[in-house]
PDB file of N, CA and C in Angstrom:
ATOM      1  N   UNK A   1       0.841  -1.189   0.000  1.00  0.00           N
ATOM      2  CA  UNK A   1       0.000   0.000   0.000  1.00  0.00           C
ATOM      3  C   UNK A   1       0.879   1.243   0.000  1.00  0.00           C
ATOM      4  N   UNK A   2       0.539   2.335  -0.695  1.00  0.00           N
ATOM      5  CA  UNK A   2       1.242   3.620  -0.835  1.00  0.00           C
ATOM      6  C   UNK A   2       0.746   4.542   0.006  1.00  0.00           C
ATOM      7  N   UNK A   3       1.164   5.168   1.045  1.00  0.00           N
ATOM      8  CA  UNK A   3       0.855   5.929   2.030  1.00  0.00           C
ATOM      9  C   UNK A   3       0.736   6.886   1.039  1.00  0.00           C
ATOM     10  N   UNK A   4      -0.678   7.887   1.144  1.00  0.00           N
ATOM     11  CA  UNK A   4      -1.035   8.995   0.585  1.00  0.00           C
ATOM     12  C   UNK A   4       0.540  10.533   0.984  1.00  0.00           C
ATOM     13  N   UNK A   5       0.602  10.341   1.914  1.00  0.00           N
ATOM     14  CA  UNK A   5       1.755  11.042   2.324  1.00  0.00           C
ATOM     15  C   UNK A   5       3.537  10.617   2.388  1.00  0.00           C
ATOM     16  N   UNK A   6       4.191  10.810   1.250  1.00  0.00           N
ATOM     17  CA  UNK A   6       5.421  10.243   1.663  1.00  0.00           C
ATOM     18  C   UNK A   6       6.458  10.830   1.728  1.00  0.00           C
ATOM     19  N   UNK A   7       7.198  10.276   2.814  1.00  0.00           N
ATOM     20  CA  UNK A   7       8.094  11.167   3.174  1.00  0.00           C
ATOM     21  C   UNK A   7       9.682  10.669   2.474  1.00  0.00           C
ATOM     22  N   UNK A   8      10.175  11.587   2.051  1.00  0.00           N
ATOM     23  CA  UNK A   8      11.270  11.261   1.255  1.00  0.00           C
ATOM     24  C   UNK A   8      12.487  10.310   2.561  1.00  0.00           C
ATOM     25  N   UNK A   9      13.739   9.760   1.922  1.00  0.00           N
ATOM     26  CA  UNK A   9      14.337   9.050   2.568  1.00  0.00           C
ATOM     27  C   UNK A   9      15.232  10.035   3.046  1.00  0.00           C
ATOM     28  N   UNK A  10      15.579  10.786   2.501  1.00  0.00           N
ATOM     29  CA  UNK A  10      16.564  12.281   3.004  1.00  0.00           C
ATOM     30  C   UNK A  10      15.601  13.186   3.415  1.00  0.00           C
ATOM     31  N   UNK A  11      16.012  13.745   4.768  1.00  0.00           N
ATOM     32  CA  UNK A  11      15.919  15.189   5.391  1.00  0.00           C
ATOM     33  C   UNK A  11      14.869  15.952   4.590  1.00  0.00           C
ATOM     34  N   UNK A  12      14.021  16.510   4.587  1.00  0.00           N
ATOM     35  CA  UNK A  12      13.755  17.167   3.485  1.00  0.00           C
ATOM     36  C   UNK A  12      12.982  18.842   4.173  1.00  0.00           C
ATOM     37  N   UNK A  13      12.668  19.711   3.874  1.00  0.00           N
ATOM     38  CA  UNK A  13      11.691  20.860   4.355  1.00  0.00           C
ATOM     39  C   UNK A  13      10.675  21.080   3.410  1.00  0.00           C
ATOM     40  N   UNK A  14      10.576  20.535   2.633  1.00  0.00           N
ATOM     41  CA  UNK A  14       9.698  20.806   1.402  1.00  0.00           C
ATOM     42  C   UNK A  14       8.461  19.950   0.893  1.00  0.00           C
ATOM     43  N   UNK A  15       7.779  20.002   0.810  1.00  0.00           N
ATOM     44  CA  UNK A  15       6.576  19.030   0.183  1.00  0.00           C
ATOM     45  C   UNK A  15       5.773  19.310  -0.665  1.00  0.00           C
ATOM     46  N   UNK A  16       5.868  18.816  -2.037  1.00  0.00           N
ATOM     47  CA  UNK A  16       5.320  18.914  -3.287  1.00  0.00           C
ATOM     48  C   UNK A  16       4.166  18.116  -3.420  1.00  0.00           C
ATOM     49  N   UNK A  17       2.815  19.017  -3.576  1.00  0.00           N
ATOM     50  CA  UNK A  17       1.614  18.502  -3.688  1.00  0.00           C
ATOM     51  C   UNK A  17       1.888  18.071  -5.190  1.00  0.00           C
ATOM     52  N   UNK A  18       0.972  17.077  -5.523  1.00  0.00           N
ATOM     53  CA  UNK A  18       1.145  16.445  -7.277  1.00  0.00           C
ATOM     54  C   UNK A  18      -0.333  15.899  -7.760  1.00  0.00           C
ATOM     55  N   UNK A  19      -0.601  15.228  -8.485  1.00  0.00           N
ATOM     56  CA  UNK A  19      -1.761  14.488  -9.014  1.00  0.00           C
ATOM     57  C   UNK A  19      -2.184  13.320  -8.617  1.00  0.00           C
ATOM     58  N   UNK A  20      -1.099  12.715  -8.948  1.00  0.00           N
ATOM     59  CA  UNK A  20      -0.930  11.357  -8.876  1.00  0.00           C
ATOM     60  C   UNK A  20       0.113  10.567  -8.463  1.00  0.00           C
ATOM     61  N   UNK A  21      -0.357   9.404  -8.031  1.00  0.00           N
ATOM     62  CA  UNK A  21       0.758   8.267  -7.260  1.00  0.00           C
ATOM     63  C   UNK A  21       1.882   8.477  -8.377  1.00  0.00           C
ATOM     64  N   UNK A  22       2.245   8.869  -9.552  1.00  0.00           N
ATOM     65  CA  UNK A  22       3.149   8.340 -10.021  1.00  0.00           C
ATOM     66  C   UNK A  22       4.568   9.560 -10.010  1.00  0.00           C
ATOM     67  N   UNK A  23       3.580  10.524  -9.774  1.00  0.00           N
ATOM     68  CA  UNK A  23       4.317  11.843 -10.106  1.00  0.00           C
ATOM     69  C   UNK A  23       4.958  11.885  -8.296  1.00  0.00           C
ATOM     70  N   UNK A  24       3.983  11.577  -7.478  1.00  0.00           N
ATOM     71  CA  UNK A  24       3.813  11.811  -5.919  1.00  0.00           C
ATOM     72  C   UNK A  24       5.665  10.991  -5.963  1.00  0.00           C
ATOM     73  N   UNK A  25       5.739   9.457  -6.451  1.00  0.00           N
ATOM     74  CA  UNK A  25       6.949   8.503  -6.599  1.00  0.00           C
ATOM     75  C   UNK A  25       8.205   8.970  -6.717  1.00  0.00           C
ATOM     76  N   UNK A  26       7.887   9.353  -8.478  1.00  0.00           N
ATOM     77  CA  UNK A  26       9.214  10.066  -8.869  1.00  0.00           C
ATOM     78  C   UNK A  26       9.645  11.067  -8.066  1.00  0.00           C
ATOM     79  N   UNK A  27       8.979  11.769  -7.344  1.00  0.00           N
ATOM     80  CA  UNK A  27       9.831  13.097  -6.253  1.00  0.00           C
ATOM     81  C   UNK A  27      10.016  12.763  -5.148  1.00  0.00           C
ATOM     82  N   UNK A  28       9.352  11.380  -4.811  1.00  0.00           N
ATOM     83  CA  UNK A  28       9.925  11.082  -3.403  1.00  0.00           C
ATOM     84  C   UNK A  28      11.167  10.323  -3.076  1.00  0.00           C
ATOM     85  N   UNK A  29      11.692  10.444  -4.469  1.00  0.00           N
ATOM     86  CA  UNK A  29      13.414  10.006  -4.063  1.00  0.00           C
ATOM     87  C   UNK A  29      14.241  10.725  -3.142  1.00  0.00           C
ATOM     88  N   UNK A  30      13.945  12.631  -3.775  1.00  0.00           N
ATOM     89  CA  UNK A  30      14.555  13.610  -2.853  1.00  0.00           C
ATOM     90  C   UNK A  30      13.408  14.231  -1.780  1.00  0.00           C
ATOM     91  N   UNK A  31      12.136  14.564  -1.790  1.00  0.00           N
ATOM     92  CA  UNK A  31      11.440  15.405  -1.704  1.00  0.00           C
ATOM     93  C   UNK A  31      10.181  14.540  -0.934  1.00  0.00           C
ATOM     94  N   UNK A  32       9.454  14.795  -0.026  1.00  0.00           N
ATOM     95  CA  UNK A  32       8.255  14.948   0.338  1.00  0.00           C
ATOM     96  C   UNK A  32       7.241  14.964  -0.522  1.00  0.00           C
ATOM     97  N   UNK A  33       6.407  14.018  -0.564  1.00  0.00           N
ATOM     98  CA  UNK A  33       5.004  14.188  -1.795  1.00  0.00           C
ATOM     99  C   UNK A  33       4.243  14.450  -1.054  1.00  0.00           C
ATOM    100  N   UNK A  34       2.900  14.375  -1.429  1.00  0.00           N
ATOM    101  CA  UNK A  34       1.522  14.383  -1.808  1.00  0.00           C
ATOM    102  C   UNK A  34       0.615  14.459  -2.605  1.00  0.00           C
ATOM    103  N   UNK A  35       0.276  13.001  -3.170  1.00  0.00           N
ATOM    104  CA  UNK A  35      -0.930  13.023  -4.203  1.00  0.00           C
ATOM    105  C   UNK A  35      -1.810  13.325  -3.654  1.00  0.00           C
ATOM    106  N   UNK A  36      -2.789  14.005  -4.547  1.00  0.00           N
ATOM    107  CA  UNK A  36      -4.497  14.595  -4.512  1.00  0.00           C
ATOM    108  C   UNK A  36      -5.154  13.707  -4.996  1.00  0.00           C
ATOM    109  N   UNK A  37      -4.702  12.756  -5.506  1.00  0.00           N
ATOM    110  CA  UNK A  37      -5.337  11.564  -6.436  1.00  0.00           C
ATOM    111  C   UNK A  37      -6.731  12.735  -7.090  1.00  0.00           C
ATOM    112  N   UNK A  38      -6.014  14.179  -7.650  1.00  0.00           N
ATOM    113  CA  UNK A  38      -7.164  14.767  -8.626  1.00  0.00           C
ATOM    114  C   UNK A  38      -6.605  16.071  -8.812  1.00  0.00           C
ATOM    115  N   UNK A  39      -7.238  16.799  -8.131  1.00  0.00           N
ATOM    116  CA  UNK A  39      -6.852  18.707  -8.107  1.00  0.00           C
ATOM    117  C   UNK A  39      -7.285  19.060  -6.872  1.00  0.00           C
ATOM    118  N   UNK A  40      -8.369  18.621  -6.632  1.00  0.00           N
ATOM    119  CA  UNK A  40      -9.046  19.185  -4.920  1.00  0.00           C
ATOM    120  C   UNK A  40      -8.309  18.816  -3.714  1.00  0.00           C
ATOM    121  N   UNK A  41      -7.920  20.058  -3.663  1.00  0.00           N
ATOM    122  CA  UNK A  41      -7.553  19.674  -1.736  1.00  0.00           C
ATOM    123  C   UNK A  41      -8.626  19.386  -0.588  1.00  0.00           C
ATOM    124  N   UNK A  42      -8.281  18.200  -0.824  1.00  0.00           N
ATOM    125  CA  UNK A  42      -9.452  17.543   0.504  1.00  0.00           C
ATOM    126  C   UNK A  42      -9.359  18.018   1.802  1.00  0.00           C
ATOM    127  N   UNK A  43     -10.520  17.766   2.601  1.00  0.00           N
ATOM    128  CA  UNK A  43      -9.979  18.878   4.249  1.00  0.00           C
ATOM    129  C   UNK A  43      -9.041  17.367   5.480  1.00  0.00           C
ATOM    130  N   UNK A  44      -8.738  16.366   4.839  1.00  0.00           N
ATOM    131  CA  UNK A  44      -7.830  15.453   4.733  1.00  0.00           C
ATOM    132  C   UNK A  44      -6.279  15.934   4.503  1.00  0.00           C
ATOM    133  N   UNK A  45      -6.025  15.796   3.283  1.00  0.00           N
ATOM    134  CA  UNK A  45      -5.131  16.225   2.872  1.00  0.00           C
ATOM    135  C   UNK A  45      -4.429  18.034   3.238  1.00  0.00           C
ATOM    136  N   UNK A  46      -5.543  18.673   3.300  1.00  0.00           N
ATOM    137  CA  UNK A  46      -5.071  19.977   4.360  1.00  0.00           C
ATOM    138  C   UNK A  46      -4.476  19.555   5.871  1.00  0.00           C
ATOM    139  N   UNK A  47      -5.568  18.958   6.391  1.00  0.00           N
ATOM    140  CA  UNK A  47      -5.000  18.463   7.985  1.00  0.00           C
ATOM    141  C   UNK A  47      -3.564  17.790   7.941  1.00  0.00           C
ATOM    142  N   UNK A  48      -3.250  16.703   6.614  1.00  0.00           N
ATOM    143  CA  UNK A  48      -1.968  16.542   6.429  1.00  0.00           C
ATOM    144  C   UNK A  48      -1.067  17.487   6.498  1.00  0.00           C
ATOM    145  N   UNK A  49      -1.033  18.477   5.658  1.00  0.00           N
ATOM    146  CA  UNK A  49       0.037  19.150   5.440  1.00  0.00           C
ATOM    147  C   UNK A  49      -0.211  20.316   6.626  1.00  0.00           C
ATOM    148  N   UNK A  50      -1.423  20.649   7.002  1.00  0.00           N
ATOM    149  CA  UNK A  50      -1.363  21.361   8.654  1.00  0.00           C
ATOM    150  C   UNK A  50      -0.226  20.450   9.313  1.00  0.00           C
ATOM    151  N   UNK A  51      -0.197  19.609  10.022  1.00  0.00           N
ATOM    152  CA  UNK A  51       0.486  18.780  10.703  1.00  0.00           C
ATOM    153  C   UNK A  51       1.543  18.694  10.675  1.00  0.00           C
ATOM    154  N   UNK A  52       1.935  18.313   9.066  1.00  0.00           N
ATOM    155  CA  UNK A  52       3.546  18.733   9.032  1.00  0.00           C
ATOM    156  C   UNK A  52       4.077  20.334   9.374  1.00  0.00           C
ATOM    157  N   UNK A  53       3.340  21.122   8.899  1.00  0.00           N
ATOM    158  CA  UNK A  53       3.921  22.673   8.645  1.00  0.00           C
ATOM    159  C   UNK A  53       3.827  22.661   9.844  1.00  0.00           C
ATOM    160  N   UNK A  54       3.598  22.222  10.703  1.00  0.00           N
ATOM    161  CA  UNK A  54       3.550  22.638  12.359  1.00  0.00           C
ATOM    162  C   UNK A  54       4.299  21.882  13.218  1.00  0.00           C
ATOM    163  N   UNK A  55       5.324  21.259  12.655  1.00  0.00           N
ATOM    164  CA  UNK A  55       6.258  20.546  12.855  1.00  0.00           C
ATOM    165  C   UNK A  55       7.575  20.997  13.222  1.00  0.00           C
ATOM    166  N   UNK A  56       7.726  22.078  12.082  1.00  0.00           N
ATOM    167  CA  UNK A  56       8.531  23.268  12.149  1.00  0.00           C
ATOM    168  C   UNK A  56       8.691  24.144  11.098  1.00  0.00           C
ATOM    169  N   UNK A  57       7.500  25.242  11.688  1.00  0.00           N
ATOM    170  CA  UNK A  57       6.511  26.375  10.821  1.00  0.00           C
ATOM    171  C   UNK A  57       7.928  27.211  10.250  1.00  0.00           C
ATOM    172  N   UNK A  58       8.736  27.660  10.452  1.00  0.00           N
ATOM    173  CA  UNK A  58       9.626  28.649   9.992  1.00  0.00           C
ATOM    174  C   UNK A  58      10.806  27.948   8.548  1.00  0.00           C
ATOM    175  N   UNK A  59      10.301  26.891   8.742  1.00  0.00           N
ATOM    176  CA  UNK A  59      11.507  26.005   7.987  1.00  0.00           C
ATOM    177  C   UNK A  59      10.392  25.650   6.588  1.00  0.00           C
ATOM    178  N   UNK A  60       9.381  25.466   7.079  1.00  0.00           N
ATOM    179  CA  UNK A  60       8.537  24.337   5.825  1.00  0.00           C
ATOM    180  C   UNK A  60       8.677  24.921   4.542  1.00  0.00           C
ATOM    181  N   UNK A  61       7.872  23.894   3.856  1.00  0.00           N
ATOM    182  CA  UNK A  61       7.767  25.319   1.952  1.00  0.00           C
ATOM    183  C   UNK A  61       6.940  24.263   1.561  1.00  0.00           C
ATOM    184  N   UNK A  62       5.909  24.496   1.003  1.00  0.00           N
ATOM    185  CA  UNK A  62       4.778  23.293   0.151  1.00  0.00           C
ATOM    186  C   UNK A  62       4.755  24.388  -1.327  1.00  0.00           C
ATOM    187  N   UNK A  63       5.429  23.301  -1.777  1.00  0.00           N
ATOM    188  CA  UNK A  63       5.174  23.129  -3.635  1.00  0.00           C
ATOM    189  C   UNK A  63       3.959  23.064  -4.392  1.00  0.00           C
ATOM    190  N   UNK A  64       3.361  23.681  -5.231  1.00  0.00           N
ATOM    191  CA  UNK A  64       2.075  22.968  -5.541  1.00  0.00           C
ATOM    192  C   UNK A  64       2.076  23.020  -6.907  1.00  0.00           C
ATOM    193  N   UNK A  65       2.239  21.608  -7.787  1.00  0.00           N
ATOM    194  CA  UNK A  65       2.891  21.147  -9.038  1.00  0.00           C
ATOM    195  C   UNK A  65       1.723  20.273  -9.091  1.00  0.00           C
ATOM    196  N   UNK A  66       0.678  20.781  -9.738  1.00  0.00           N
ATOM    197  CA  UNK A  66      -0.738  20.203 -10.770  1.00  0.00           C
ATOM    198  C   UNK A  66       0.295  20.088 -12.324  1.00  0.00           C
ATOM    199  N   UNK A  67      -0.503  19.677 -13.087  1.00  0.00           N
ATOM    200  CA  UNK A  67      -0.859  19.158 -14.345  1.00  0.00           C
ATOM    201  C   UNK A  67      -0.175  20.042 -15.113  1.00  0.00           C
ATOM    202  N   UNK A  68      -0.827  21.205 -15.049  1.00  0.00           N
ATOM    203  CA  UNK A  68      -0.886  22.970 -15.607  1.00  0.00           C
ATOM    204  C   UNK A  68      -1.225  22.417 -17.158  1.00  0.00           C
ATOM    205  N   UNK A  69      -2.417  21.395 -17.254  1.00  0.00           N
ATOM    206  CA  UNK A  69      -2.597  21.073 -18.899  1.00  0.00           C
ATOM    207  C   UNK A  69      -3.678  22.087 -19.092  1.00  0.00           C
ATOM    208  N   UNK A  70      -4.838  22.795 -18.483  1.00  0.00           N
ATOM    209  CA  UNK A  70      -5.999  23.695 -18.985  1.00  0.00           C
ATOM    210  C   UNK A  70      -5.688  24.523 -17.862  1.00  0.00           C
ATOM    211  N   UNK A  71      -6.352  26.093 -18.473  1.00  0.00           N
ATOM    212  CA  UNK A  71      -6.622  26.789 -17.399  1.00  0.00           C
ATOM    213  C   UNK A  71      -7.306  26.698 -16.041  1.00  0.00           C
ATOM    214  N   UNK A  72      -7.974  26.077 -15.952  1.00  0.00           N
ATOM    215  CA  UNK A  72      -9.076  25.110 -15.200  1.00  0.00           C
ATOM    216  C   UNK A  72      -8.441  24.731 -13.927  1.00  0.00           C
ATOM    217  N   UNK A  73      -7.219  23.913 -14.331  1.00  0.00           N
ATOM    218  CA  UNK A  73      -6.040  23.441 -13.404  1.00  0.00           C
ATOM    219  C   UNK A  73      -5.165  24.490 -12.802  1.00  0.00           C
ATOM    220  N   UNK A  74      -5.019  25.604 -13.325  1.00  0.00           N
ATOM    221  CA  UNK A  74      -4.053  26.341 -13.315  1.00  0.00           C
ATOM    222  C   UNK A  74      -5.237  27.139 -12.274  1.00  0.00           C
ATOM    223  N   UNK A  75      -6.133  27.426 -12.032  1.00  0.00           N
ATOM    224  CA  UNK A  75      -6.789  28.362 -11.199  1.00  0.00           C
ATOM    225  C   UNK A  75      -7.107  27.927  -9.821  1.00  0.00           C
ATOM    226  N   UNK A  76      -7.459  25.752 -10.255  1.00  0.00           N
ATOM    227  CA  UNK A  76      -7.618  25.240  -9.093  1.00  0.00           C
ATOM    228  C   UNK A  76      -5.780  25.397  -8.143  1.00  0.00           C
ATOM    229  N   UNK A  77      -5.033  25.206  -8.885  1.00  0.00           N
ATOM    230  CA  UNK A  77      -3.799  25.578  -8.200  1.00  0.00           C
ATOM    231  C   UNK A  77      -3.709  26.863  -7.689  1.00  0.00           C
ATOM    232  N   UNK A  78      -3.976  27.968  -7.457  1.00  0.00           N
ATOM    233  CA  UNK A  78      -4.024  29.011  -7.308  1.00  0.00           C
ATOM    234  C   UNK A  78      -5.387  29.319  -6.661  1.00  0.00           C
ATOM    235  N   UNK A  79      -5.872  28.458  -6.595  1.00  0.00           N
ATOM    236  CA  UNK A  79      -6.784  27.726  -5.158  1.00  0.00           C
ATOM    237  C   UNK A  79      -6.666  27.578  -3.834  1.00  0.00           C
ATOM    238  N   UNK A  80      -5.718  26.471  -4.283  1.00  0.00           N
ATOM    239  CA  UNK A  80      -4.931  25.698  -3.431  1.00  0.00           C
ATOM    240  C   UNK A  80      -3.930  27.081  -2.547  1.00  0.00           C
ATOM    241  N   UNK A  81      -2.931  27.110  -3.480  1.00  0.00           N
ATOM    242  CA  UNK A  81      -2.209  27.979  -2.959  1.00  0.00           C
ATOM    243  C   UNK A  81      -2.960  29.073  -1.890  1.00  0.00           C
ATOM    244  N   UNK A  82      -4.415  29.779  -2.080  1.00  0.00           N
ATOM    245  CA  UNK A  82      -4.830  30.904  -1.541  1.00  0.00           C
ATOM    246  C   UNK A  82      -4.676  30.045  -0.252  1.00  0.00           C
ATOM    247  N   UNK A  83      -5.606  28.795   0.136  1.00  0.00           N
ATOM    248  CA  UNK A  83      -5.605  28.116   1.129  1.00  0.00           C
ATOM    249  C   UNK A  83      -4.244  28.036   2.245  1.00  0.00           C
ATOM    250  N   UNK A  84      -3.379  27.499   1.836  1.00  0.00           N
ATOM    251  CA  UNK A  84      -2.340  26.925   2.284  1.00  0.00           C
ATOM    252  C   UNK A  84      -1.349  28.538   2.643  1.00  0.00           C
ATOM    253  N   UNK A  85      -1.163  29.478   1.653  1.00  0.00           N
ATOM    254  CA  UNK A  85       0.176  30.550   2.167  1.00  0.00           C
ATOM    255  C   UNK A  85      -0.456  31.152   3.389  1.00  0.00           C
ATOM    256  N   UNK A  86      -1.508  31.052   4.014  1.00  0.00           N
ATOM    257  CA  UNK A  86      -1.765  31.888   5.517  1.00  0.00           C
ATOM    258  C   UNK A  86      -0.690  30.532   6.537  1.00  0.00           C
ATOM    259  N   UNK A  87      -0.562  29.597   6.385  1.00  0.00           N
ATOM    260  CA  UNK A  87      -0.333  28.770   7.138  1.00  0.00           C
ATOM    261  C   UNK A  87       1.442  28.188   6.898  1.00  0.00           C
ATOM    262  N   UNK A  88       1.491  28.497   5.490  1.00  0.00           N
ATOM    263  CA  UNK A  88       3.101  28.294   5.269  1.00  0.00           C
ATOM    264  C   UNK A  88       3.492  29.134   3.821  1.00  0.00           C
ATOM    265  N   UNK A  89       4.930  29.009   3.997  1.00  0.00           N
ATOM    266  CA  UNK A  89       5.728  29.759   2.897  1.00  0.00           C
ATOM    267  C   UNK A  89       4.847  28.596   1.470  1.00  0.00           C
ATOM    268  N   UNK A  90       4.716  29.005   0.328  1.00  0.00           N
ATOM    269  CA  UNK A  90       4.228  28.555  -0.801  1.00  0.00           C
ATOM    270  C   UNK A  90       4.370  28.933  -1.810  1.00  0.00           C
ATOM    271  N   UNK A  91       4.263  27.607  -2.897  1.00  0.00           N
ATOM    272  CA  UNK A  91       4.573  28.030  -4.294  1.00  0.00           C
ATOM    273  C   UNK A  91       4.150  27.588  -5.166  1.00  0.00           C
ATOM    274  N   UNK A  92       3.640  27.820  -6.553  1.00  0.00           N
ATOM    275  CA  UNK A  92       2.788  27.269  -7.532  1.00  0.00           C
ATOM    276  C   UNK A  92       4.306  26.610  -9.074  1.00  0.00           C
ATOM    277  N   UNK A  93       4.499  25.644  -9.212  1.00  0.00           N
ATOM    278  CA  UNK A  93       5.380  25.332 -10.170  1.00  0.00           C
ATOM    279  C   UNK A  93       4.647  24.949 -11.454  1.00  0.00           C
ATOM    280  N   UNK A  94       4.833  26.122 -12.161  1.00  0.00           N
ATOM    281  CA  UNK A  94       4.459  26.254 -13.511  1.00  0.00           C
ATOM    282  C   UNK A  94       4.655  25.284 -14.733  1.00  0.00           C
ATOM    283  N   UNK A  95       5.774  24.382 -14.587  1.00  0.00           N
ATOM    284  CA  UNK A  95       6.238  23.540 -15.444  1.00  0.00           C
ATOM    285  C   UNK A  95       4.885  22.805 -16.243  1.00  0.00           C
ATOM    286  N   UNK A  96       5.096  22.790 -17.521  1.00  0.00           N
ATOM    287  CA  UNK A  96       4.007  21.684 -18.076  1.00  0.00           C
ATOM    288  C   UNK A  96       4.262  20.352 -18.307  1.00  0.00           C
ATOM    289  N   UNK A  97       5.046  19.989 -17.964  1.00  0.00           N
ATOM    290  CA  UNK A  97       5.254  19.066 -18.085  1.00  0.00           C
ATOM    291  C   UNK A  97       5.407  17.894 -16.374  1.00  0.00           C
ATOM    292  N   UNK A  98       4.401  17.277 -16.011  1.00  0.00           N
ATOM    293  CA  UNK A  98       4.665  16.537 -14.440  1.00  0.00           C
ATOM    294  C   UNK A  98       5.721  15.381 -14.834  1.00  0.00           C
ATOM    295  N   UNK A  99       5.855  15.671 -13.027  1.00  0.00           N
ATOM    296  CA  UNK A  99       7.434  15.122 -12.603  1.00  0.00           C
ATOM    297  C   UNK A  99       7.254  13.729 -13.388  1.00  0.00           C
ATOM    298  N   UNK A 100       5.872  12.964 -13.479  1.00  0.00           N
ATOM    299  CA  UNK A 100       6.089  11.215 -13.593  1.00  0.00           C
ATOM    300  C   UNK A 100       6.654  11.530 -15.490  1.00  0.00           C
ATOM    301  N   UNK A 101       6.985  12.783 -16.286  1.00  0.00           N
ATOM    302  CA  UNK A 101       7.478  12.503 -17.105  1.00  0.00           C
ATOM    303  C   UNK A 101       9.204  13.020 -17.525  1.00  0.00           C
ATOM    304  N   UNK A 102       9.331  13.387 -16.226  1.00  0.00           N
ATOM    305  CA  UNK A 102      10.743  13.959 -16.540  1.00  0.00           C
ATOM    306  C   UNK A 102      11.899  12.317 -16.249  1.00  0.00           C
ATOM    307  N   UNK A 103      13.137  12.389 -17.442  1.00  0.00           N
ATOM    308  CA  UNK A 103      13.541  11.626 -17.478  1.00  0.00           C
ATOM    309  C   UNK A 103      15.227  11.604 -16.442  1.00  0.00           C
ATOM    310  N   UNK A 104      15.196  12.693 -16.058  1.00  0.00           N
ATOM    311  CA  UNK A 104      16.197  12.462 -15.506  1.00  0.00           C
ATOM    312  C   UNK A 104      16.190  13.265 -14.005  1.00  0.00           C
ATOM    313  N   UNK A 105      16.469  12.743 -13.311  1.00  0.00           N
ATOM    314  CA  UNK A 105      16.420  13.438 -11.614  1.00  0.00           C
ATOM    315  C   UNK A 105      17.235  14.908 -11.419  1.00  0.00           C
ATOM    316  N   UNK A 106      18.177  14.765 -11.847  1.00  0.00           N
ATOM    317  CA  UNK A 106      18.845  16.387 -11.716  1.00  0.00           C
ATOM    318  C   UNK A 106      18.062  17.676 -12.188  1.00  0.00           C
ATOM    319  N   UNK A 107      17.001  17.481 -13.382  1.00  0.00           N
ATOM    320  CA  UNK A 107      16.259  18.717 -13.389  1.00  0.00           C
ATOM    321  C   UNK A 107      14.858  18.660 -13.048  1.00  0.00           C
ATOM    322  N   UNK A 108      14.558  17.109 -11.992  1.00  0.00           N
ATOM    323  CA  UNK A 108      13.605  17.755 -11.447  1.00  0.00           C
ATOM    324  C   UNK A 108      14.046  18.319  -9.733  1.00  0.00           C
ATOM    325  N   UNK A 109      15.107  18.170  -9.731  1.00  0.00           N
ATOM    326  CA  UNK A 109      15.802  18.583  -8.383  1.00  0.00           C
ATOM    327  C   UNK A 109      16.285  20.372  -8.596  1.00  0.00           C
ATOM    328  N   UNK A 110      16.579  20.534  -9.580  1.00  0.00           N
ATOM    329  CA  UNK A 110      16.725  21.598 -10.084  1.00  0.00           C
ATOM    330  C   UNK A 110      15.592  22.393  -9.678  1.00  0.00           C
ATOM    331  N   UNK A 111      14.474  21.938 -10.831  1.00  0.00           N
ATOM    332  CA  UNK A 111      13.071  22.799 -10.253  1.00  0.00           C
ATOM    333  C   UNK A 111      12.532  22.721  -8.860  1.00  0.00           C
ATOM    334  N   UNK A 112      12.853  21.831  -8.184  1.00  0.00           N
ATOM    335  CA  UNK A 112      12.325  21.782  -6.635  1.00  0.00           C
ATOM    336  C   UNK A 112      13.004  22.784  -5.451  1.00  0.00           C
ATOM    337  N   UNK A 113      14.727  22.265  -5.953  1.00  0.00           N
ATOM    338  CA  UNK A 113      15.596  23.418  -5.059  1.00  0.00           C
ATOM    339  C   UNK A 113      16.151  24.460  -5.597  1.00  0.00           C
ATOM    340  N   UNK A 114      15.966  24.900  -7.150  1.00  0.00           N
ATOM    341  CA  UNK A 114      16.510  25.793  -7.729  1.00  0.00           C
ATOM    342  C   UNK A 114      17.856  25.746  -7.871  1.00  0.00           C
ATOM    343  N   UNK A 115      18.380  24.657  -8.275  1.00  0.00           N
ATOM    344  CA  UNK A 115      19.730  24.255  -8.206  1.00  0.00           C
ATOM    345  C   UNK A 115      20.527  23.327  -9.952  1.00  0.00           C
TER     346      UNK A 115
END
């Protein structure tokens, strides 16, 4: 079974909301996931990431890396985001392309830590 929440094997401060189990995978090599298994932030999946950010509020950062295939998506992200920045540092990652299709780990580490 795939814990809806996973926590990367390294240290991490960061947690990238995603779509899907597959995209949630590929980033949890370096990074903290969370699939929506959709677009809606469930009041589930909020209490998740409440929990962590309160873990240690000054340090956290939640990612929020949808689809960005229709505008549609792009507003529910910017949704999301309104929700979540009263409670932590936040960010909307524009890329069109999701993590479950990038082929190599260094530039999706790139886009996560700006590196």
């Amino acid at each position: 079974t795939v814990h809806p929440f996973t926590y990367s094997d390294n240290p991490t401060d960061t947690l990238v909301i995603v779509e899907d189990y597959l995209s949630a995978v590929r980033l949890a090599r370096f990074t903290n996931t969370l699939p929506l298994m959709g677009t809606n932030l469930s009041s589930l999946n909020f209490s998740q990431i409440l929990f962590w950010v309160n873990r240690n509020r000054d340090l956290r950062k939640v990612l929020i890396w949808l689809d960005n295939d229709s505008p549609q998506v792009i507003k529910l992200a910017e949704k999301i985001y309104k929700k979540l920045v009263p409670i932590c540092k936040c960010q909307i990652i524009t890329e069109k392309k999701e993590p479950k299709h990038f082929k190599n780990q260094k530039d999706l580490v790139g886009l996560i830590y700006g590196t």
